[in-house]
PDB file of N, CA and C in Angstrom:
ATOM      1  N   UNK A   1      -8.253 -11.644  -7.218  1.00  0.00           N
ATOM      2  CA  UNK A   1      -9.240 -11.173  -6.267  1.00  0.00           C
ATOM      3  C   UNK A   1      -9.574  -9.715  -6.590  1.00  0.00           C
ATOM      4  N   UNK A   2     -10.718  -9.455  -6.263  1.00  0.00           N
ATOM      5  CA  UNK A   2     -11.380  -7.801  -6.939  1.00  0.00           C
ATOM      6  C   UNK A   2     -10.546  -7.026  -5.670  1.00  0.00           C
ATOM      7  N   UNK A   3     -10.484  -5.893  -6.352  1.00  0.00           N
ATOM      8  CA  UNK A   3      -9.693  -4.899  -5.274  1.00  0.00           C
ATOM      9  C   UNK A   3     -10.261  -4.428  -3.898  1.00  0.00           C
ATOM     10  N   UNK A   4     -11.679  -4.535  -4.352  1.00  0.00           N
ATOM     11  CA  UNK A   4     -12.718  -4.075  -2.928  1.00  0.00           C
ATOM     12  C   UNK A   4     -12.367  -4.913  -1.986  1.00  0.00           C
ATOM     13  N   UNK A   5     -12.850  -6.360  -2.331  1.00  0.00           N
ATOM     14  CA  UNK A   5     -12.613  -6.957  -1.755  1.00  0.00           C
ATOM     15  C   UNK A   5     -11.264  -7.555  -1.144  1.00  0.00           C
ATOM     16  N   UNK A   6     -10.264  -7.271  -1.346  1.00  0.00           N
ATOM     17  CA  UNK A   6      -9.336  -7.336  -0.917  1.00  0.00           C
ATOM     18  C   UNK A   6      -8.785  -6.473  -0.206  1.00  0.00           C
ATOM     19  N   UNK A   7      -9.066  -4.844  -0.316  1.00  0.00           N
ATOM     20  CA  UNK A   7      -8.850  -3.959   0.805  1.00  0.00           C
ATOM     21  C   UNK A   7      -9.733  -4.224   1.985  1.00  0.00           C
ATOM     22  N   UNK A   8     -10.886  -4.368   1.831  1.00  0.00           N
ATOM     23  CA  UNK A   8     -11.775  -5.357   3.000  1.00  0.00           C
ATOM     24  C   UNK A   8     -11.100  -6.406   3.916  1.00  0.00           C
ATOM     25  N   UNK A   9     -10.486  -7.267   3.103  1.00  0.00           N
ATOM     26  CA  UNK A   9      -9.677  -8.071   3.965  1.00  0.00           C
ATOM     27  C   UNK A   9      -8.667  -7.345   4.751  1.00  0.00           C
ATOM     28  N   UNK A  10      -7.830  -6.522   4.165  1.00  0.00           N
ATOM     29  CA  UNK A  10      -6.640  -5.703   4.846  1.00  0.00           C
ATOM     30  C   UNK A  10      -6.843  -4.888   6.095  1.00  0.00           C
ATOM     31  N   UNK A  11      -8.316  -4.360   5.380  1.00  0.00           N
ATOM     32  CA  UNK A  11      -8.690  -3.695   6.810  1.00  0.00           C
ATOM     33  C   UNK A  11      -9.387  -4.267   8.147  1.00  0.00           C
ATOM     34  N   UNK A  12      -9.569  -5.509   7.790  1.00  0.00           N
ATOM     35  CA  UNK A  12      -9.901  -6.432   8.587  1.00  0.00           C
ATOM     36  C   UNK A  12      -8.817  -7.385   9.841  1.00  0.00           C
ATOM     37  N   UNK A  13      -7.699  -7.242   8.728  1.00  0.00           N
ATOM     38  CA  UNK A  13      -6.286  -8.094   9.485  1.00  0.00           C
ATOM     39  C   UNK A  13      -6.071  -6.728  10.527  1.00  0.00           C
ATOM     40  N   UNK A  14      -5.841  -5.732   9.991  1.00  0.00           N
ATOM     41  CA  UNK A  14      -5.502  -4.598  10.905  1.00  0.00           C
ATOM     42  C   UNK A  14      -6.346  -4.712  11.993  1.00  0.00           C
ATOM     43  N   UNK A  15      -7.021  -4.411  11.885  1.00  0.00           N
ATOM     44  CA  UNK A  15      -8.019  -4.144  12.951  1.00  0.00           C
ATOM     45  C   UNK A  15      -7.710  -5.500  13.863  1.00  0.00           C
ATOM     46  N   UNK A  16      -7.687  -6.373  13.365  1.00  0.00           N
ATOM     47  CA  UNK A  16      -7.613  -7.571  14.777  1.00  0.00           C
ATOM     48  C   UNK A  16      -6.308  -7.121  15.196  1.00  0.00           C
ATOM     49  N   UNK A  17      -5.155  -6.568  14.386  1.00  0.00           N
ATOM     50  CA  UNK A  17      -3.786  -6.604  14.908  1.00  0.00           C
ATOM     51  C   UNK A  17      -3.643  -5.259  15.742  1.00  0.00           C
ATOM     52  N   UNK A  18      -4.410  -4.698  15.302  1.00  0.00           N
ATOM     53  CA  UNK A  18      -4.555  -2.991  16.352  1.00  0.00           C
ATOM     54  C   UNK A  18      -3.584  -2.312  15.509  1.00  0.00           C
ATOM     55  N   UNK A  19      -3.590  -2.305  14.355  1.00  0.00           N
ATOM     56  CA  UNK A  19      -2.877  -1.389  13.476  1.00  0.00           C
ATOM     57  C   UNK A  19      -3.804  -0.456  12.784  1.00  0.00           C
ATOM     58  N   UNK A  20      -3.651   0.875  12.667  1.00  0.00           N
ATOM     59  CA  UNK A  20      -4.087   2.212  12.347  1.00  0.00           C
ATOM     60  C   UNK A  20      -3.960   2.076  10.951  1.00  0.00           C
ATOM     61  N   UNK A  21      -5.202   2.089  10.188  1.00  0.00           N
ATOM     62  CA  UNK A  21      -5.490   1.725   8.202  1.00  0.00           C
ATOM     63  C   UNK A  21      -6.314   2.801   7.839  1.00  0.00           C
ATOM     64  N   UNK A  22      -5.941   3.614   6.698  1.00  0.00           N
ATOM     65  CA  UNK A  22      -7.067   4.312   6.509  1.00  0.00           C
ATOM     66  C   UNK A  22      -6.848   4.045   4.950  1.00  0.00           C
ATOM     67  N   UNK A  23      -7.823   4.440   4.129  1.00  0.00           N
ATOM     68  CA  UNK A  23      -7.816   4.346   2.629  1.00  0.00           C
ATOM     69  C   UNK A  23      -8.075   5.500   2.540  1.00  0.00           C
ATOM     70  N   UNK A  24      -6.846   6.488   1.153  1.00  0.00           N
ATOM     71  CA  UNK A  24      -6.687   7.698   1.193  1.00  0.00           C
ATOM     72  C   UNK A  24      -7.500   7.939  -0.013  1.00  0.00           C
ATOM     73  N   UNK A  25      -8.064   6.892  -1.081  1.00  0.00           N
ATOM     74  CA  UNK A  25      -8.387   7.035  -2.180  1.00  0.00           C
ATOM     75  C   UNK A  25      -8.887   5.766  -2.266  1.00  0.00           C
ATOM     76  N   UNK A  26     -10.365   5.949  -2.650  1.00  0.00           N
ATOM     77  CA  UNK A  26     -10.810   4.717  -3.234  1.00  0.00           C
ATOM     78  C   UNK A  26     -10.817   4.524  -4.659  1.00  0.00           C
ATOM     79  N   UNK A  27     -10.315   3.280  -5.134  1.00  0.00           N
ATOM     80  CA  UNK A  27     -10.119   3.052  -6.651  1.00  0.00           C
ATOM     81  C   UNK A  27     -11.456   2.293  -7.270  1.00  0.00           C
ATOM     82  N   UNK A  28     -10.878   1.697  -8.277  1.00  0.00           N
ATOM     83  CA  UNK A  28     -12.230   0.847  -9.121  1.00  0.00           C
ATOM     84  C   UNK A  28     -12.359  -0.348  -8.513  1.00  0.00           C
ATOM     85  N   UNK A  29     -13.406  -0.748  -7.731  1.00  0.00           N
ATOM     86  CA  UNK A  29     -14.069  -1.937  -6.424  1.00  0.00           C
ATOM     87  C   UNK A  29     -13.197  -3.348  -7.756  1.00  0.00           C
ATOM     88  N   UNK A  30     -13.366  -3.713  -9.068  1.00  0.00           N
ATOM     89  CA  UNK A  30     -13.130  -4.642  -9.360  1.00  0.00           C
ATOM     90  C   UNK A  30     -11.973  -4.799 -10.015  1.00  0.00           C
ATOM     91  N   UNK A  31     -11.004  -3.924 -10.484  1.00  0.00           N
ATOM     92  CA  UNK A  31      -9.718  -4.325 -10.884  1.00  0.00           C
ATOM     93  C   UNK A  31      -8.361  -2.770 -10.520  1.00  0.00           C
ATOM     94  N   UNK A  32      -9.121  -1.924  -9.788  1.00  0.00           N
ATOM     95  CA  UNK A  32      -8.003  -0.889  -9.175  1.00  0.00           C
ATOM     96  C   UNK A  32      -6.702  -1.121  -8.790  1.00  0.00           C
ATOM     97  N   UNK A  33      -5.575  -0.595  -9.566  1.00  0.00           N
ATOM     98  CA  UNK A  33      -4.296  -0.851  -9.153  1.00  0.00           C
ATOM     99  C   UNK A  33      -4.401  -0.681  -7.544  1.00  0.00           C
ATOM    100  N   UNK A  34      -3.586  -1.232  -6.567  1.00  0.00           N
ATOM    101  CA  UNK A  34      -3.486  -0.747  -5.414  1.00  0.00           C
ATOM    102  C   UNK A  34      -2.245  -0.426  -4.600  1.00  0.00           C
ATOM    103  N   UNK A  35      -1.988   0.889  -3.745  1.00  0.00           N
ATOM    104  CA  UNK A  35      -0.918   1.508  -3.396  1.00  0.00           C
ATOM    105  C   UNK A  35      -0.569   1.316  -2.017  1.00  0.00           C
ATOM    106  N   UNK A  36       0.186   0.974  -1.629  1.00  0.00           N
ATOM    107  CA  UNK A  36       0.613   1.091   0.305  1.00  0.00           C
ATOM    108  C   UNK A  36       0.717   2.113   0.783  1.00  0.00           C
ATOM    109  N   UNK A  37       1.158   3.057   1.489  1.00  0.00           N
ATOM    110  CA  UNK A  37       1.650   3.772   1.955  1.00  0.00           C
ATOM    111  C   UNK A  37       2.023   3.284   3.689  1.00  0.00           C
ATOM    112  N   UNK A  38       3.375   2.721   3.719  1.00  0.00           N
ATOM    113  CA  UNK A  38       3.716   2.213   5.240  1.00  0.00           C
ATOM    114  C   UNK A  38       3.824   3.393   6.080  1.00  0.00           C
ATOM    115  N   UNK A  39       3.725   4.038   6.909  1.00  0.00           N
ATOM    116  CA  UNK A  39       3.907   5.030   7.337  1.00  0.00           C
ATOM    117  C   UNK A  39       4.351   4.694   9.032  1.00  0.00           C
ATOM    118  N   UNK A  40       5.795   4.524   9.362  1.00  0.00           N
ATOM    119  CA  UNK A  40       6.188   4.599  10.418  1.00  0.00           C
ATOM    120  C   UNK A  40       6.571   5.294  11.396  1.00  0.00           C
ATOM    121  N   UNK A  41       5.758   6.746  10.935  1.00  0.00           N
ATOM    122  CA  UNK A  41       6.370   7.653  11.850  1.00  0.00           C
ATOM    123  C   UNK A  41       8.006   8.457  11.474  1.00  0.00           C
ATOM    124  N   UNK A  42       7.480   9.747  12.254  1.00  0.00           N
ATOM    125  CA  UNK A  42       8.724  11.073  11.761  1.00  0.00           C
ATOM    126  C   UNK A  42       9.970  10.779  11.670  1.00  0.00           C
ATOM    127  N   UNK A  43       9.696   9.488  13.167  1.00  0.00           N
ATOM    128  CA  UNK A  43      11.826   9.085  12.739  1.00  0.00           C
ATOM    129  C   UNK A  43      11.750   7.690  11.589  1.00  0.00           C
ATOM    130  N   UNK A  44      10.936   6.682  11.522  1.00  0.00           N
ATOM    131  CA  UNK A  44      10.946   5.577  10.803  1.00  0.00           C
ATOM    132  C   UNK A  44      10.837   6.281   9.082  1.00  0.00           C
ATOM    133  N   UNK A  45       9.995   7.094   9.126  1.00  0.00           N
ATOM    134  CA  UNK A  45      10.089   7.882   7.512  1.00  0.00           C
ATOM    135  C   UNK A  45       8.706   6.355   6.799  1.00  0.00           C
ATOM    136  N   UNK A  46       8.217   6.719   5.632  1.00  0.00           N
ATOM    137  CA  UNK A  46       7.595   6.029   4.916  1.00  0.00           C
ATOM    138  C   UNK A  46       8.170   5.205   3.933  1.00  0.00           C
ATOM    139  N   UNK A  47       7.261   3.879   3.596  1.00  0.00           N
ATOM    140  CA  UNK A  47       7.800   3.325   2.513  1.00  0.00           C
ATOM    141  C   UNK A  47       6.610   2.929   1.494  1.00  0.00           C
ATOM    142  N   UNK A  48       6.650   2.970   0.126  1.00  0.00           N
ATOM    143  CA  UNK A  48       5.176   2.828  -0.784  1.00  0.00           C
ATOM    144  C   UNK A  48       5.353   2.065  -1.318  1.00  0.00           C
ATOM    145  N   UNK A  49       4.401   0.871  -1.735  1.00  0.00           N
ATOM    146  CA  UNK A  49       4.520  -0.313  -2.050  1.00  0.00           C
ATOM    147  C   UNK A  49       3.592  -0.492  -3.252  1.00  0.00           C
ATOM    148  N   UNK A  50       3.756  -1.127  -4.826  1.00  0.00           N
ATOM    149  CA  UNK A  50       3.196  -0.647  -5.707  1.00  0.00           C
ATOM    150  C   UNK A  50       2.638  -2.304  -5.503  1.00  0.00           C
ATOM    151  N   UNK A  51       1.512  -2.772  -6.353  1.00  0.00           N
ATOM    152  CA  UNK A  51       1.531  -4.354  -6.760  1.00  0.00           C
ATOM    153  C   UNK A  51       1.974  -4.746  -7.660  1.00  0.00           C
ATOM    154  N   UNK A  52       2.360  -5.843  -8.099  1.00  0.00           N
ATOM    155  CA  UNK A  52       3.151  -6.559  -9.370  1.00  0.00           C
ATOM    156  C   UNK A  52       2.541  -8.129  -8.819  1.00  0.00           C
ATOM    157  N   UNK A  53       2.954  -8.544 -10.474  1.00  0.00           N
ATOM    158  CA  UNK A  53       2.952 -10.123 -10.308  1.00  0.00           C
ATOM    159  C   UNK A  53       4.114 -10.882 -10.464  1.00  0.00           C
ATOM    160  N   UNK A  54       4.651 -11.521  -9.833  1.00  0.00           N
ATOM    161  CA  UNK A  54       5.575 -12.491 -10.179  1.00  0.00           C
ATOM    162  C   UNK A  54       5.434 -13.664 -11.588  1.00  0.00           C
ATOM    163  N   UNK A  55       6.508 -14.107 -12.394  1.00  0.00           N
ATOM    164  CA  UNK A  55       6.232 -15.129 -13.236  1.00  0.00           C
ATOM    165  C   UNK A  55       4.781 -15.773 -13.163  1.00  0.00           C
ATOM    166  N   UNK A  56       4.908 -16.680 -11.890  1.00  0.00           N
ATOM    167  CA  UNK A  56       4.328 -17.563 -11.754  1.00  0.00           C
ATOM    168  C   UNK A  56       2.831 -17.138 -11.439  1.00  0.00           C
ATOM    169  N   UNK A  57       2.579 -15.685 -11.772  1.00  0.00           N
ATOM    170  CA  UNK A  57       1.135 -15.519 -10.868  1.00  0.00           C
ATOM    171  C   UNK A  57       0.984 -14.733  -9.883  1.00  0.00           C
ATOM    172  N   UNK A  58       1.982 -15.004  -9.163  1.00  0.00           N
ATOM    173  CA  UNK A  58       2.101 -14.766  -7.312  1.00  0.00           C
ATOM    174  C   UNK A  58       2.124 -13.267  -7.056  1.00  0.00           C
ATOM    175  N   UNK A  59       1.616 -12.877  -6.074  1.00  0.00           N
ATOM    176  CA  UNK A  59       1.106 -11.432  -5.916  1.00  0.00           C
ATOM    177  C   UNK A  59       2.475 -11.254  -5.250  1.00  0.00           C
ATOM    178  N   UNK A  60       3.014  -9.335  -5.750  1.00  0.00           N
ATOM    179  CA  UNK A  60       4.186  -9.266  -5.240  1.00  0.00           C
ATOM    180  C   UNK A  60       4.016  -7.742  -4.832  1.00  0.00           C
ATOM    181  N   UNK A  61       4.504  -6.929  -4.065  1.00  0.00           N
ATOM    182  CA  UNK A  61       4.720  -5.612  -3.781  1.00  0.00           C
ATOM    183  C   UNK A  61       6.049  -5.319  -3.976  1.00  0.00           C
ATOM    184  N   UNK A  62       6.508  -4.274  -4.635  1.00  0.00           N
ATOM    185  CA  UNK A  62       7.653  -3.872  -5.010  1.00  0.00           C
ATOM    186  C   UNK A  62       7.968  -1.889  -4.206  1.00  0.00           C
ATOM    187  N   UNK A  63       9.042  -1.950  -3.618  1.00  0.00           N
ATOM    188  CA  UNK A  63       9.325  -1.073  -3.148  1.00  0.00           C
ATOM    189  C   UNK A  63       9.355   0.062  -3.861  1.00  0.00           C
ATOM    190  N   UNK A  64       7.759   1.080  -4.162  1.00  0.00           N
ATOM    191  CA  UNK A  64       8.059   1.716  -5.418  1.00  0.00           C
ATOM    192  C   UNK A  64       9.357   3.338  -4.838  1.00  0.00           C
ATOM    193  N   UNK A  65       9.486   3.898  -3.951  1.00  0.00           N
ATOM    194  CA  UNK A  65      10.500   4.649  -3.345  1.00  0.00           C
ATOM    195  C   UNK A  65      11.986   4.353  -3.070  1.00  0.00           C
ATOM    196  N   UNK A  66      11.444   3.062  -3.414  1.00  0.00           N
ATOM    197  CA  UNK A  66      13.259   2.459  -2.757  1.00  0.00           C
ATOM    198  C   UNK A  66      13.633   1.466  -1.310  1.00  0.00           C
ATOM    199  N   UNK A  67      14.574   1.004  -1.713  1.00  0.00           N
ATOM    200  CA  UNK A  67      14.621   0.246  -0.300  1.00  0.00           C
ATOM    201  C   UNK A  67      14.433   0.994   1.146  1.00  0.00           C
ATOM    202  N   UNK A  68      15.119   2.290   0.926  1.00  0.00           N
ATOM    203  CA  UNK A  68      15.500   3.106   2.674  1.00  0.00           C
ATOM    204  C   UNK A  68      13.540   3.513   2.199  1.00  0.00           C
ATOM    205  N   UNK A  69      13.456   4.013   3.588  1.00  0.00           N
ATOM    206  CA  UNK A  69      11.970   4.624   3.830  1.00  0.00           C
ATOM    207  C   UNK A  69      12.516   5.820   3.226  1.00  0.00           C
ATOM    208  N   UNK A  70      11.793   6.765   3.629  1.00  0.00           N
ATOM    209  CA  UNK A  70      11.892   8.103   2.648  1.00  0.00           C
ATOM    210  C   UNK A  70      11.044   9.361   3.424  1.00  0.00           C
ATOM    211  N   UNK A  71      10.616  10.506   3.036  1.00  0.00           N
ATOM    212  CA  UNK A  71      10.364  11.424   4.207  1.00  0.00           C
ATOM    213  C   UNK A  71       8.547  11.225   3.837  1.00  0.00           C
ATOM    214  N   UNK A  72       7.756  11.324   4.023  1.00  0.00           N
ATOM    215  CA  UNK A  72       6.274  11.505   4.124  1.00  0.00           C
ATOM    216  C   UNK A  72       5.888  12.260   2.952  1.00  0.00           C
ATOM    217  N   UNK A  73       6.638  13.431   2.634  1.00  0.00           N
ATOM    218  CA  UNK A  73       6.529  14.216   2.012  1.00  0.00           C
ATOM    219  C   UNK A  73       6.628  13.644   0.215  1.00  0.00           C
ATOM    220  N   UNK A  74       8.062  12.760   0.415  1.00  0.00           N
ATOM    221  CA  UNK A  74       8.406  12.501  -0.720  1.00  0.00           C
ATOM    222  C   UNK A  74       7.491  11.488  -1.222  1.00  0.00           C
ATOM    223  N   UNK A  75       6.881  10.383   0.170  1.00  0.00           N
ATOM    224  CA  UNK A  75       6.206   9.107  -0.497  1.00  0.00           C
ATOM    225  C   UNK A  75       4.653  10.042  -1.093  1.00  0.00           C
ATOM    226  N   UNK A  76       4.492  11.050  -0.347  1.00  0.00           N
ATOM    227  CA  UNK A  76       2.941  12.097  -0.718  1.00  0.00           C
ATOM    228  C   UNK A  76       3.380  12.275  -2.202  1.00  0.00           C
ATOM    229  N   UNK A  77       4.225  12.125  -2.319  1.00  0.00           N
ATOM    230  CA  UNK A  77       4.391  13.422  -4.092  1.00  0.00           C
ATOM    231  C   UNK A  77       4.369  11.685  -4.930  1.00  0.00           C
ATOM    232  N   UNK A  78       5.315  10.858  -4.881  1.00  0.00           N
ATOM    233  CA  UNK A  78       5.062   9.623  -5.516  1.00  0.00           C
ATOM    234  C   UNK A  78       3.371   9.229  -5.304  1.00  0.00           C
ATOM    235  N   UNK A  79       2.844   9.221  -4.778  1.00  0.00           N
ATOM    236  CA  UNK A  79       1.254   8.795  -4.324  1.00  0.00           C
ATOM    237  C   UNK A  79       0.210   9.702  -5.249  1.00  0.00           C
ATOM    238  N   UNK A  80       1.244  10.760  -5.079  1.00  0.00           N
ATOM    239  CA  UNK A  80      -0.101  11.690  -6.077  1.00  0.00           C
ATOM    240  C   UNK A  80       0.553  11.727  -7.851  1.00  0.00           C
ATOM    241  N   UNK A  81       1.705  11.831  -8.115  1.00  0.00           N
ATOM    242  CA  UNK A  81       1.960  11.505  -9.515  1.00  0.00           C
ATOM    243  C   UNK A  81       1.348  10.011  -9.838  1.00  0.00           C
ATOM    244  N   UNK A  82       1.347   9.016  -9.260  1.00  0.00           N
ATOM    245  CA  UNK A  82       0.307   7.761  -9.553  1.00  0.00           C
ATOM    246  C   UNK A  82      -1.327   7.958  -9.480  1.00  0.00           C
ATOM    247  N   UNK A  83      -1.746   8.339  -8.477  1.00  0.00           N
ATOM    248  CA  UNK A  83      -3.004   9.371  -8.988  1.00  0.00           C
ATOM    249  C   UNK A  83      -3.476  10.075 -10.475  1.00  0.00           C
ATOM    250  N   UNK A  84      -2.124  10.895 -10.491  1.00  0.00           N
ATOM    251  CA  UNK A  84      -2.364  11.509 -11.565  1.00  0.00           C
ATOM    252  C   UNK A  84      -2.512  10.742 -13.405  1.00  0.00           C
ATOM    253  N   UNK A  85      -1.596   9.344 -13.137  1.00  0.00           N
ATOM    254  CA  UNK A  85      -1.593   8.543 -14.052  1.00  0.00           C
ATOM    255  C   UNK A  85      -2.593   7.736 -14.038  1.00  0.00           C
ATOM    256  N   UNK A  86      -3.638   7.426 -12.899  1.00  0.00           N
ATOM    257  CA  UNK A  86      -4.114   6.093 -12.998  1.00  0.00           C
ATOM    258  C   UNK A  86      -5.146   6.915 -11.524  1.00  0.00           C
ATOM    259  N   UNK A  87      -6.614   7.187 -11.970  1.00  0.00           N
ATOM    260  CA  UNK A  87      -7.574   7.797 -11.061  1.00  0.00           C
ATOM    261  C   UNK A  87      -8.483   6.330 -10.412  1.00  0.00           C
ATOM    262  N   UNK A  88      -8.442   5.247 -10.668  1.00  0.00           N
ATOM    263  CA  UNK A  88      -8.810   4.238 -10.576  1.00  0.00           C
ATOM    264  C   UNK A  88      -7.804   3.705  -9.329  1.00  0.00           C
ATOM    265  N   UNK A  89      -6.985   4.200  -8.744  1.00  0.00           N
ATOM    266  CA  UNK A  89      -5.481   3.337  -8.073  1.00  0.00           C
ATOM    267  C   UNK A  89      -6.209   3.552  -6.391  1.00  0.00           C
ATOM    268  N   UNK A  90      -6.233   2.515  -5.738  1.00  0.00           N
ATOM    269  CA  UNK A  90      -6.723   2.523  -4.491  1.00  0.00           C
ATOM    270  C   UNK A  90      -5.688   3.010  -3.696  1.00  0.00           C
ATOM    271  N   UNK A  91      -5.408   3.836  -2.499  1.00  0.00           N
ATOM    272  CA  UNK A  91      -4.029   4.435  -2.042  1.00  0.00           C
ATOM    273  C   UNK A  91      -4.836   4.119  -0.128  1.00  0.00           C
ATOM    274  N   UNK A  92      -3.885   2.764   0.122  1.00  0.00           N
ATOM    275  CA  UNK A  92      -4.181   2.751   1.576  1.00  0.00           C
ATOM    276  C   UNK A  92      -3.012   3.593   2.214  1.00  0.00           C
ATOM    277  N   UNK A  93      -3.104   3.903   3.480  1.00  0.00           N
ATOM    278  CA  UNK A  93      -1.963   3.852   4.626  1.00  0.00           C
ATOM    279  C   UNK A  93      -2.858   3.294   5.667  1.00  0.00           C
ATOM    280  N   UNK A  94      -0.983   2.856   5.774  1.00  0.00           N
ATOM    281  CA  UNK A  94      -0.899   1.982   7.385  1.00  0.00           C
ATOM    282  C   UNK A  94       0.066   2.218   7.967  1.00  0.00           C
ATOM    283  N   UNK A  95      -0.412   2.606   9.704  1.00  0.00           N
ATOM    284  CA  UNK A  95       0.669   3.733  10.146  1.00  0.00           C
ATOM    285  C   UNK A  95       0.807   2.515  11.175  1.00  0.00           C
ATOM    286  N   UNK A  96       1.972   1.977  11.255  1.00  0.00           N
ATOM    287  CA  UNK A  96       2.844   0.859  11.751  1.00  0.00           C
ATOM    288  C   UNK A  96       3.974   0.485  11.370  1.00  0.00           C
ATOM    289  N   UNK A  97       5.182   0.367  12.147  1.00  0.00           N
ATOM    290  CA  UNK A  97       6.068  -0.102  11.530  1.00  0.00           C
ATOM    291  C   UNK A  97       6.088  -1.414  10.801  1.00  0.00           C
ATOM    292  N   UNK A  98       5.834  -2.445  11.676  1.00  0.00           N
ATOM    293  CA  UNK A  98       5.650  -4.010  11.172  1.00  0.00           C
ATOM    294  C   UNK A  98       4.361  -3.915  10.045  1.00  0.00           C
ATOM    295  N   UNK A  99       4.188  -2.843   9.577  1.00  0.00           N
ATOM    296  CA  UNK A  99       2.696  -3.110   8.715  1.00  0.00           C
ATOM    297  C   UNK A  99       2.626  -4.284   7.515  1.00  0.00           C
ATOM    298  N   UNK A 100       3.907  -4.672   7.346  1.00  0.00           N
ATOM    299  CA  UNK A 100       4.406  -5.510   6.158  1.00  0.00           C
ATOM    300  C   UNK A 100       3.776  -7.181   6.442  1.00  0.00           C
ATOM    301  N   UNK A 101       3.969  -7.047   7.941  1.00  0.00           N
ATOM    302  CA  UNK A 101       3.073  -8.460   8.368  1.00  0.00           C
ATOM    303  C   UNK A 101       1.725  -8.489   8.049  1.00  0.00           C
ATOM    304  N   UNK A 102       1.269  -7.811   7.952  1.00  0.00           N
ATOM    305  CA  UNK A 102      -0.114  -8.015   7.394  1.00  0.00           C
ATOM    306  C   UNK A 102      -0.923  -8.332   6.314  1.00  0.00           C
ATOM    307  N   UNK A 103       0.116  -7.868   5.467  1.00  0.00           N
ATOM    308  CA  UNK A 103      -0.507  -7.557   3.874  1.00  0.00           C
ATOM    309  C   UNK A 103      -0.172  -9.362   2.967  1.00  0.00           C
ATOM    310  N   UNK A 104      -0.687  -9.505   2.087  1.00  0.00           N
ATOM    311  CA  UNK A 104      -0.734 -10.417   1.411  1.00  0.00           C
ATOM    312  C   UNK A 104       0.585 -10.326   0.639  1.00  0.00           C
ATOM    313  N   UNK A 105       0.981 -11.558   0.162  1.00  0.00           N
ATOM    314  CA  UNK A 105       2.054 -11.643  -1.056  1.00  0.00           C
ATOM    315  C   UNK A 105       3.630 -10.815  -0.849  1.00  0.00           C
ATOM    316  N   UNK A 106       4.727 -11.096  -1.104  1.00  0.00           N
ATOM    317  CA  UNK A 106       6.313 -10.577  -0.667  1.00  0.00           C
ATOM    318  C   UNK A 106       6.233  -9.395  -1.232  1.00  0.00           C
ATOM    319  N   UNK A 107       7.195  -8.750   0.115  1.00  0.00           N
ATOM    320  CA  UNK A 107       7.803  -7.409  -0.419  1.00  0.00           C
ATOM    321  C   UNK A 107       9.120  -7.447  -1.193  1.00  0.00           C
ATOM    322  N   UNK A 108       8.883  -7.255  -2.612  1.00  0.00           N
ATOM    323  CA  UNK A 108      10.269  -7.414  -3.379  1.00  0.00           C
ATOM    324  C   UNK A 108      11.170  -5.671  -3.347  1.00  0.00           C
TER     325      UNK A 108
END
């Protein structure tokens, strides 16, 4: 699926779910890597979610910070060294804890 169109969808699930989405960076509409940024708040801390594919195809998000959330600060500096590699990389946040329900394909 093209990337536009698929942040379209995301911001679409949110919105029915009443979850807070903003896109911090728009990437290339038809094949832009794309970035999470979970953002749960000062005590929950953030978590950034890169895309990958599984073997079989299957769309996967991989915990690019690590399993624990991490401080805002730290997921900002990972967000912008991927920037810096790849100006094409779409960078949403979604400021919700459960934001993981929303999104397409497992969090590995």
């Amino acid at each position: 699926m093209r990337s536009g169109l698929w942040i379209k969808a995301l911001i679409r699930r949110c919105d029915l779910a009443a979850i807070p989405i903003a896109v911090v960076a728009r990437g290339d509409g038809d094949a832009g890597a794309i970035v999470l940024k979970l953002n749960g708040g000062v005590a929950e801390g953030c978590s950034v979610l890169t895309q990958a594919r599984g073997q079989d195809g299957e769309l996967l998000w991989v915990r690019a910070t690590g399993p624990a959330p991490v401080a805002e600060a730290d997921a900002d500096a990972y967000i912008a060294r991927q920037r810096q590699r790849d100006p094409d990389v779409w960078v949403v946040e979604i400021e919700h804890q459960e934001a993981a329900n929303v999104i397409d394909g497992r969090v590995v």
